[in-house]
PDB file of N, CA and C in Angstrom:
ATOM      1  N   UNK A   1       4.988  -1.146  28.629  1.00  0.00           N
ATOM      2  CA  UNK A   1       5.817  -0.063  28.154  1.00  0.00           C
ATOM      3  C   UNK A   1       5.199   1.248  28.623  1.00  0.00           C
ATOM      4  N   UNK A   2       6.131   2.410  29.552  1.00  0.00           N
ATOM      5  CA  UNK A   2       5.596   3.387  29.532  1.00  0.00           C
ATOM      6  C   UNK A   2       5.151   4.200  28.521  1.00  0.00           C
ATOM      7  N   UNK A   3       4.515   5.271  28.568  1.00  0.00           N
ATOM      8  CA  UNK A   3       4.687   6.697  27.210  1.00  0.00           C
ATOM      9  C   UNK A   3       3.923   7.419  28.085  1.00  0.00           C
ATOM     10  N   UNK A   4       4.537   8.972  27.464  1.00  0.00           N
ATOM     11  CA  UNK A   4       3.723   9.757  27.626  1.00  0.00           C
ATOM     12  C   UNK A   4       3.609  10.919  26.246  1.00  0.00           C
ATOM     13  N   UNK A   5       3.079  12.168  26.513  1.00  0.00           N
ATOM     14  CA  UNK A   5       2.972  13.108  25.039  1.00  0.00           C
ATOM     15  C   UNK A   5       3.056  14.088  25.903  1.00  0.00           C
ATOM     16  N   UNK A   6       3.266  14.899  24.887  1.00  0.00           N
ATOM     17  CA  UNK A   6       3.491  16.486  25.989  1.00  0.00           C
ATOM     18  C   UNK A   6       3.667  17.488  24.296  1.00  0.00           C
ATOM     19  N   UNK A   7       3.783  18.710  24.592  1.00  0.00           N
ATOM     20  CA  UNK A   7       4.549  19.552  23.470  1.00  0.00           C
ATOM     21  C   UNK A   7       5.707  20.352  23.880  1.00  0.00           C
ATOM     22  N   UNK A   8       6.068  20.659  23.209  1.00  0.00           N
ATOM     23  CA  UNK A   8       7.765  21.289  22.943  1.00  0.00           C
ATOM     24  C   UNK A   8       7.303  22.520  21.909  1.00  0.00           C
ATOM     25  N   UNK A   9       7.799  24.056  22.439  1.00  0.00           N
ATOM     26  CA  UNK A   9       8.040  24.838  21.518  1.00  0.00           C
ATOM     27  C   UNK A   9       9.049  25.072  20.853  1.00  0.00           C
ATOM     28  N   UNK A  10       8.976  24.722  19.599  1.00  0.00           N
ATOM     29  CA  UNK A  10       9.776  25.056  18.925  1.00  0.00           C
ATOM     30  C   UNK A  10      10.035  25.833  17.408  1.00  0.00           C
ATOM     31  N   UNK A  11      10.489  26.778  17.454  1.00  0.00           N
ATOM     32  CA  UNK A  11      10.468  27.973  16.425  1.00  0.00           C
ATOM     33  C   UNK A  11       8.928  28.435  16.491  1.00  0.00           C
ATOM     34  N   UNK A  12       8.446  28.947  17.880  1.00  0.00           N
ATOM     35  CA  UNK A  12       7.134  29.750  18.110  1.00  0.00           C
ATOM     36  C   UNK A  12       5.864  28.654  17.838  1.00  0.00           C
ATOM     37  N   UNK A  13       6.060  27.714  17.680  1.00  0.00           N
ATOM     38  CA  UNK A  13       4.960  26.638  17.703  1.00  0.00           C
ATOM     39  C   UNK A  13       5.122  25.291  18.958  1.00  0.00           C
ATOM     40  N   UNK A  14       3.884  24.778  19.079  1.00  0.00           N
ATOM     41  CA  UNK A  14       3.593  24.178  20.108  1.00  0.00           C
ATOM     42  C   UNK A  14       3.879  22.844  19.358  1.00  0.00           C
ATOM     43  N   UNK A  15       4.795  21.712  19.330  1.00  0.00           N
ATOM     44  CA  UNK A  15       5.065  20.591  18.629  1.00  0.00           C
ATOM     45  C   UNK A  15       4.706  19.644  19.292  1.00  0.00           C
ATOM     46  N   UNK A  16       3.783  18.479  18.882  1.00  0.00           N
ATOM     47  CA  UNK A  16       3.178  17.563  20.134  1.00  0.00           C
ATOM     48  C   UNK A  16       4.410  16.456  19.666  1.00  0.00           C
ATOM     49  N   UNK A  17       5.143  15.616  20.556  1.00  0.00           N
ATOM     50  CA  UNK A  17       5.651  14.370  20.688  1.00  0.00           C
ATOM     51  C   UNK A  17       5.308  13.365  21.828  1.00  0.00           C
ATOM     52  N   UNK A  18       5.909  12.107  21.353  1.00  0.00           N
ATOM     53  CA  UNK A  18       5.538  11.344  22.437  1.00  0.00           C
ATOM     54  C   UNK A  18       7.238  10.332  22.894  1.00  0.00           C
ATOM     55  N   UNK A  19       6.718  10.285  23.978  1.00  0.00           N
ATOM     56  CA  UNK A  19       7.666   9.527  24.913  1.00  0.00           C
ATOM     57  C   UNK A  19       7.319   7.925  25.095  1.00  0.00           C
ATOM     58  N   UNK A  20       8.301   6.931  24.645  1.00  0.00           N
ATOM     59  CA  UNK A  20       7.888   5.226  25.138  1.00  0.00           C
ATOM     60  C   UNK A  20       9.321   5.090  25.766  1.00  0.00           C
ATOM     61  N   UNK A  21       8.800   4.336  26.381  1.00  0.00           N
ATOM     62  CA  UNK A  21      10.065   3.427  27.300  1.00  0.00           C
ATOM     63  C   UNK A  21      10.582   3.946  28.388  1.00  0.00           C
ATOM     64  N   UNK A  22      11.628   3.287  28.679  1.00  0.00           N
ATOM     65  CA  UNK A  22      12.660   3.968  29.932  1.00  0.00           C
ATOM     66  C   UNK A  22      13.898   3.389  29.952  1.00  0.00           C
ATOM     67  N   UNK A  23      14.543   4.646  30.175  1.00  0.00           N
ATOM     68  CA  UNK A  23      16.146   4.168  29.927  1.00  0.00           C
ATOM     69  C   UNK A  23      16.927   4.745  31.287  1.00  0.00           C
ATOM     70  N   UNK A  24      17.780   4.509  31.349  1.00  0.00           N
ATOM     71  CA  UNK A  24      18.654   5.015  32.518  1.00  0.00           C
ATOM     72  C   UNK A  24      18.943   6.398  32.554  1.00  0.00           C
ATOM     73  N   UNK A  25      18.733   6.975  34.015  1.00  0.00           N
ATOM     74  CA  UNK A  25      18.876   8.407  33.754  1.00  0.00           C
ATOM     75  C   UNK A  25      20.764   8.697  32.686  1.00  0.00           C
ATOM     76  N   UNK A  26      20.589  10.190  32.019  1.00  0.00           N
ATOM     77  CA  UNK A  26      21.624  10.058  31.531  1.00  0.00           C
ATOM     78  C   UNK A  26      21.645   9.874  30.004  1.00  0.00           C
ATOM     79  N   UNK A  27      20.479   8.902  29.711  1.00  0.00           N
ATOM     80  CA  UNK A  27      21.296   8.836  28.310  1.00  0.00           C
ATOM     81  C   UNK A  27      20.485   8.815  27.249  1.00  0.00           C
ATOM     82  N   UNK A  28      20.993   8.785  26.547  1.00  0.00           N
ATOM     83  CA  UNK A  28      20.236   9.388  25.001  1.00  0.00           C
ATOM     84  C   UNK A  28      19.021   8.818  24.792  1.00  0.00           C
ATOM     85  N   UNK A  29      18.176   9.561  24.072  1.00  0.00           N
ATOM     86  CA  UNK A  29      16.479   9.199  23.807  1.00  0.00           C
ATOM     87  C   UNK A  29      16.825   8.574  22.123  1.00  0.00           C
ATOM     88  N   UNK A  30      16.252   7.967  21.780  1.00  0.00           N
ATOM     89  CA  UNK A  30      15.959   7.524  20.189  1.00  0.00           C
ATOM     90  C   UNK A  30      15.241   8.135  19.364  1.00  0.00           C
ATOM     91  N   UNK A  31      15.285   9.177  18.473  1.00  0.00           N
ATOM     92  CA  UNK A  31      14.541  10.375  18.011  1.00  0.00           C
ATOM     93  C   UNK A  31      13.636   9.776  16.607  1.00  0.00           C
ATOM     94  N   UNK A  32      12.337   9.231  16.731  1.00  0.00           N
ATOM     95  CA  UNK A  32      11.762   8.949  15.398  1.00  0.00           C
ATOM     96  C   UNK A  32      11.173  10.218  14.734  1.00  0.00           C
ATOM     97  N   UNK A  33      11.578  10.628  13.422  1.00  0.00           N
ATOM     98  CA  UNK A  33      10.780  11.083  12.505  1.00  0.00           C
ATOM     99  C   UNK A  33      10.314  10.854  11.331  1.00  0.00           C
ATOM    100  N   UNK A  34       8.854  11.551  11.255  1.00  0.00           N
ATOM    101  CA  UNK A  34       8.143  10.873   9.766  1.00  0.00           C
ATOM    102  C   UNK A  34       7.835  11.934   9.165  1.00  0.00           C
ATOM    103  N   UNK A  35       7.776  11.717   7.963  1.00  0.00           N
ATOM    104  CA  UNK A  35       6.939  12.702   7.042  1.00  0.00           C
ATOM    105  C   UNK A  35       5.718  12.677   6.388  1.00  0.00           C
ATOM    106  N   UNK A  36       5.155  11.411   7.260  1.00  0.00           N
ATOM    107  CA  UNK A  36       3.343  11.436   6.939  1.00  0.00           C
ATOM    108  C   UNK A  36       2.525  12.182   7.646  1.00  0.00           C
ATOM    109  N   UNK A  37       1.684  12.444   7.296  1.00  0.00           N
ATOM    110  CA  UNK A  37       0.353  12.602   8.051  1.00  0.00           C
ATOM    111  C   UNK A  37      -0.035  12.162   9.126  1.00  0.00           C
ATOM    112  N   UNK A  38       0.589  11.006   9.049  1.00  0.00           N
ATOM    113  CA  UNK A  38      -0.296   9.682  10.384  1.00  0.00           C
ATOM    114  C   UNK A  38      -0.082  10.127  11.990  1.00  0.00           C
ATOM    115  N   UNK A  39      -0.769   9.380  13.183  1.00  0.00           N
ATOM    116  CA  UNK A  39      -0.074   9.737  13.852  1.00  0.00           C
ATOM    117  C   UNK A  39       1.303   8.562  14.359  1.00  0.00           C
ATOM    118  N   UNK A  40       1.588   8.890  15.505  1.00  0.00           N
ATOM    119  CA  UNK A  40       2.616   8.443  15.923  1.00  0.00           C
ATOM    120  C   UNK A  40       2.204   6.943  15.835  1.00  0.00           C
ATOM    121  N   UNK A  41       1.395   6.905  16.582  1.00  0.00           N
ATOM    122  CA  UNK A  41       0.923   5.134  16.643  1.00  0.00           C
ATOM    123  C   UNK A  41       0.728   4.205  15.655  1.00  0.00           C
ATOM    124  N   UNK A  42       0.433   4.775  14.182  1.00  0.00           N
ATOM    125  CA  UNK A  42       0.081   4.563  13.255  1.00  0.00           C
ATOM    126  C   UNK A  42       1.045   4.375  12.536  1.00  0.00           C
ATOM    127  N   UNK A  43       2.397   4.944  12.186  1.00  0.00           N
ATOM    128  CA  UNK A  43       3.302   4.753  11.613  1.00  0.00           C
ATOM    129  C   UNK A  43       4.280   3.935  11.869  1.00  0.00           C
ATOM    130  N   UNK A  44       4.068   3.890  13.830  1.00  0.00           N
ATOM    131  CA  UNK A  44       5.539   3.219  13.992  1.00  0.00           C
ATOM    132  C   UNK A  44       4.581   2.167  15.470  1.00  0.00           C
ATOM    133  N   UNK A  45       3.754   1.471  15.364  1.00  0.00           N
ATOM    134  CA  UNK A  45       2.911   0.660  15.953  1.00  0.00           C
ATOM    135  C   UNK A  45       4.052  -0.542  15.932  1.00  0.00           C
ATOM    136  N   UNK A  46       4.281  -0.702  15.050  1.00  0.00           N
ATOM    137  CA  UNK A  46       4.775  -2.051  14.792  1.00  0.00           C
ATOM    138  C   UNK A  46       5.911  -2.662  15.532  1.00  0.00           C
ATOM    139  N   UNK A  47       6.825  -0.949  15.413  1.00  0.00           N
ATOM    140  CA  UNK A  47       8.342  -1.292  16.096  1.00  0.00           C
ATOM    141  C   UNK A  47       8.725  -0.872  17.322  1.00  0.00           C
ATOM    142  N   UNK A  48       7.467  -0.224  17.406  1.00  0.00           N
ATOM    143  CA  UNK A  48       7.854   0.759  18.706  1.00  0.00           C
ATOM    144  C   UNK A  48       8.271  -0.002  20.286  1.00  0.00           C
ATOM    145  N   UNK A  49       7.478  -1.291  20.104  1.00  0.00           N
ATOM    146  CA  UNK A  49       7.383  -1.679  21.676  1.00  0.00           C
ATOM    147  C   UNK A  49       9.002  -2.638  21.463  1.00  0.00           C
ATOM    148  N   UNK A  50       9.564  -2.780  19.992  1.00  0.00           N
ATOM    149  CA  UNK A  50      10.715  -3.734  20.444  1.00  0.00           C
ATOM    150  C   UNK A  50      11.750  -1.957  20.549  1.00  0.00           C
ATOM    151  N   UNK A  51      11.839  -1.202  19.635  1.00  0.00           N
ATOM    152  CA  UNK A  51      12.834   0.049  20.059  1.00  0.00           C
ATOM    153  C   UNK A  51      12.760   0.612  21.108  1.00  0.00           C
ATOM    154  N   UNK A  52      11.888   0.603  21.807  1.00  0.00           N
ATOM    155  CA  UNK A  52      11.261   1.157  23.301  1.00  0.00           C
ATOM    156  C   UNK A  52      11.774   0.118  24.662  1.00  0.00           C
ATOM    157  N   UNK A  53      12.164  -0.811  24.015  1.00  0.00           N
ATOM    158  CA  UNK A  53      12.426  -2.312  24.976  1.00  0.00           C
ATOM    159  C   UNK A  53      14.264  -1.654  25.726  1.00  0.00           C
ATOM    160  N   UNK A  54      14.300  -1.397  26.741  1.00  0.00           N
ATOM    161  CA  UNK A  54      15.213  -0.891  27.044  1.00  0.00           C
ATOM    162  C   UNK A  54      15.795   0.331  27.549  1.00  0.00           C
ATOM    163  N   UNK A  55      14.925   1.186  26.537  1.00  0.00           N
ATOM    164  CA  UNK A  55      15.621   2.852  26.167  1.00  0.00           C
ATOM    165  C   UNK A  55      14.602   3.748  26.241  1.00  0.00           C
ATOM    166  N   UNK A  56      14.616   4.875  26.234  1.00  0.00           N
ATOM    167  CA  UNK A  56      13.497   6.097  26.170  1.00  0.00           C
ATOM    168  C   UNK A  56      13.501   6.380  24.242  1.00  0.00           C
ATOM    169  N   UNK A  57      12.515   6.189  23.572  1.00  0.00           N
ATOM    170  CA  UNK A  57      12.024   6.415  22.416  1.00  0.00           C
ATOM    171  C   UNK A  57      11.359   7.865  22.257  1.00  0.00           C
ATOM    172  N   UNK A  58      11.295   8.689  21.134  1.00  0.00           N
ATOM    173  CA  UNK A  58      10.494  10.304  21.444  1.00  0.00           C
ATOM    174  C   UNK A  58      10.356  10.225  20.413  1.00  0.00           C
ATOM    175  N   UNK A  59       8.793  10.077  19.605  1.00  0.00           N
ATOM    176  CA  UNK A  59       8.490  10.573  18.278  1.00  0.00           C
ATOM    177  C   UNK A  59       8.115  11.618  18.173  1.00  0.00           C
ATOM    178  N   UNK A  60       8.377  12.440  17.653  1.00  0.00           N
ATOM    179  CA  UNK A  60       7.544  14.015  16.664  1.00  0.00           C
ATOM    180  C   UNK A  60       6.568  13.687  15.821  1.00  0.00           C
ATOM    181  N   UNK A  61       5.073  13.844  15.902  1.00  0.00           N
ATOM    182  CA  UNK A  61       4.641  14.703  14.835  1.00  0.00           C
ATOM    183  C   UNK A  61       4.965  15.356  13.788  1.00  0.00           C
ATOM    184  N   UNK A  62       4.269  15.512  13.198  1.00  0.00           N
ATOM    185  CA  UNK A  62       4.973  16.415  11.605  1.00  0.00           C
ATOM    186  C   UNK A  62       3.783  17.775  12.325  1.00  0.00           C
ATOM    187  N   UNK A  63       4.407  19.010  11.910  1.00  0.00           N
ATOM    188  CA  UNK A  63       3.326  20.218  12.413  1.00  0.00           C
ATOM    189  C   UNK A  63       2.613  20.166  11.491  1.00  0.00           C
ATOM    190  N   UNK A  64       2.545  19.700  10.022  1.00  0.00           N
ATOM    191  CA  UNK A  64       1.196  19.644   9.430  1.00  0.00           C
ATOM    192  C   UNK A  64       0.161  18.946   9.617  1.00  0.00           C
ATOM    193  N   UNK A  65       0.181  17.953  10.521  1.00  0.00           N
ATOM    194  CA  UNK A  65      -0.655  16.970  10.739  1.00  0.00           C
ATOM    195  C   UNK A  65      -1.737  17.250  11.589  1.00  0.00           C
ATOM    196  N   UNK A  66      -1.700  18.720  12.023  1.00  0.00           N
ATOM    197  CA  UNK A  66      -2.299  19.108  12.653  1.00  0.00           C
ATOM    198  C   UNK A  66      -2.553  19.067  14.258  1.00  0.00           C
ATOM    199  N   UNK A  67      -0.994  18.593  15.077  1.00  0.00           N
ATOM    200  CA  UNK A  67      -0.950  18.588  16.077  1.00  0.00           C
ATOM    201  C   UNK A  67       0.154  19.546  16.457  1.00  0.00           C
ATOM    202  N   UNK A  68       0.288  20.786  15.989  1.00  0.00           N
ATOM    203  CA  UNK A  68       0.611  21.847  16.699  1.00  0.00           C
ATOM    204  C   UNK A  68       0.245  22.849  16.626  1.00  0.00           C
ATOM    205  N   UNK A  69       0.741  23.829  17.239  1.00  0.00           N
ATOM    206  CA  UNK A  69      -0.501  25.114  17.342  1.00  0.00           C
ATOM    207  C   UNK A  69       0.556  26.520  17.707  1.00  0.00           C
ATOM    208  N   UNK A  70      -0.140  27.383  17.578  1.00  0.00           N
ATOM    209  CA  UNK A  70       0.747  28.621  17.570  1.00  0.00           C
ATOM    210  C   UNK A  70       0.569  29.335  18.927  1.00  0.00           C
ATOM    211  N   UNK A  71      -0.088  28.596  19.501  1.00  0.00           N
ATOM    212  CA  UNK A  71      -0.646  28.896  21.024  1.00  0.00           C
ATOM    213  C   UNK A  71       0.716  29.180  22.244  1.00  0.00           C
TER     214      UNK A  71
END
């Protein structure tokens, strides 16, 4: 399974997410969000490689978790 992470500004902050899978150019990504602490891997370890099986997956961070920045 591919992934990658990158950040996205959004509303003046630096938001880290991550990218799994690959889907055909064109079409919609699968948007996970959480409201823990954890990180990405940690919350969604489990399901990620069967939701990712196919399609482009993009989790967010929560900005409290301490992976964004005002930079």
């Amino acid at each position: 399974m591919s992934s990658s992470s990158a950040y996205a500004k959004v509303n003046a902050l630096d938001t880290y997410y991550e990218t799994h899978g690959a889907a055909p150019e064109g079409s919609r990504p699968l948007v996970l969000l959480h409201g823990g602490g954890l990180t990405v891997g940690l919350t969604f370890s489990a399901v990620l490689p069967a939701l990712a099986a196919g399609r482009r997956v993009r989790a967010r961070r929560p900005t409290s978790s301490g992976s964004a920045s005002t930079g």
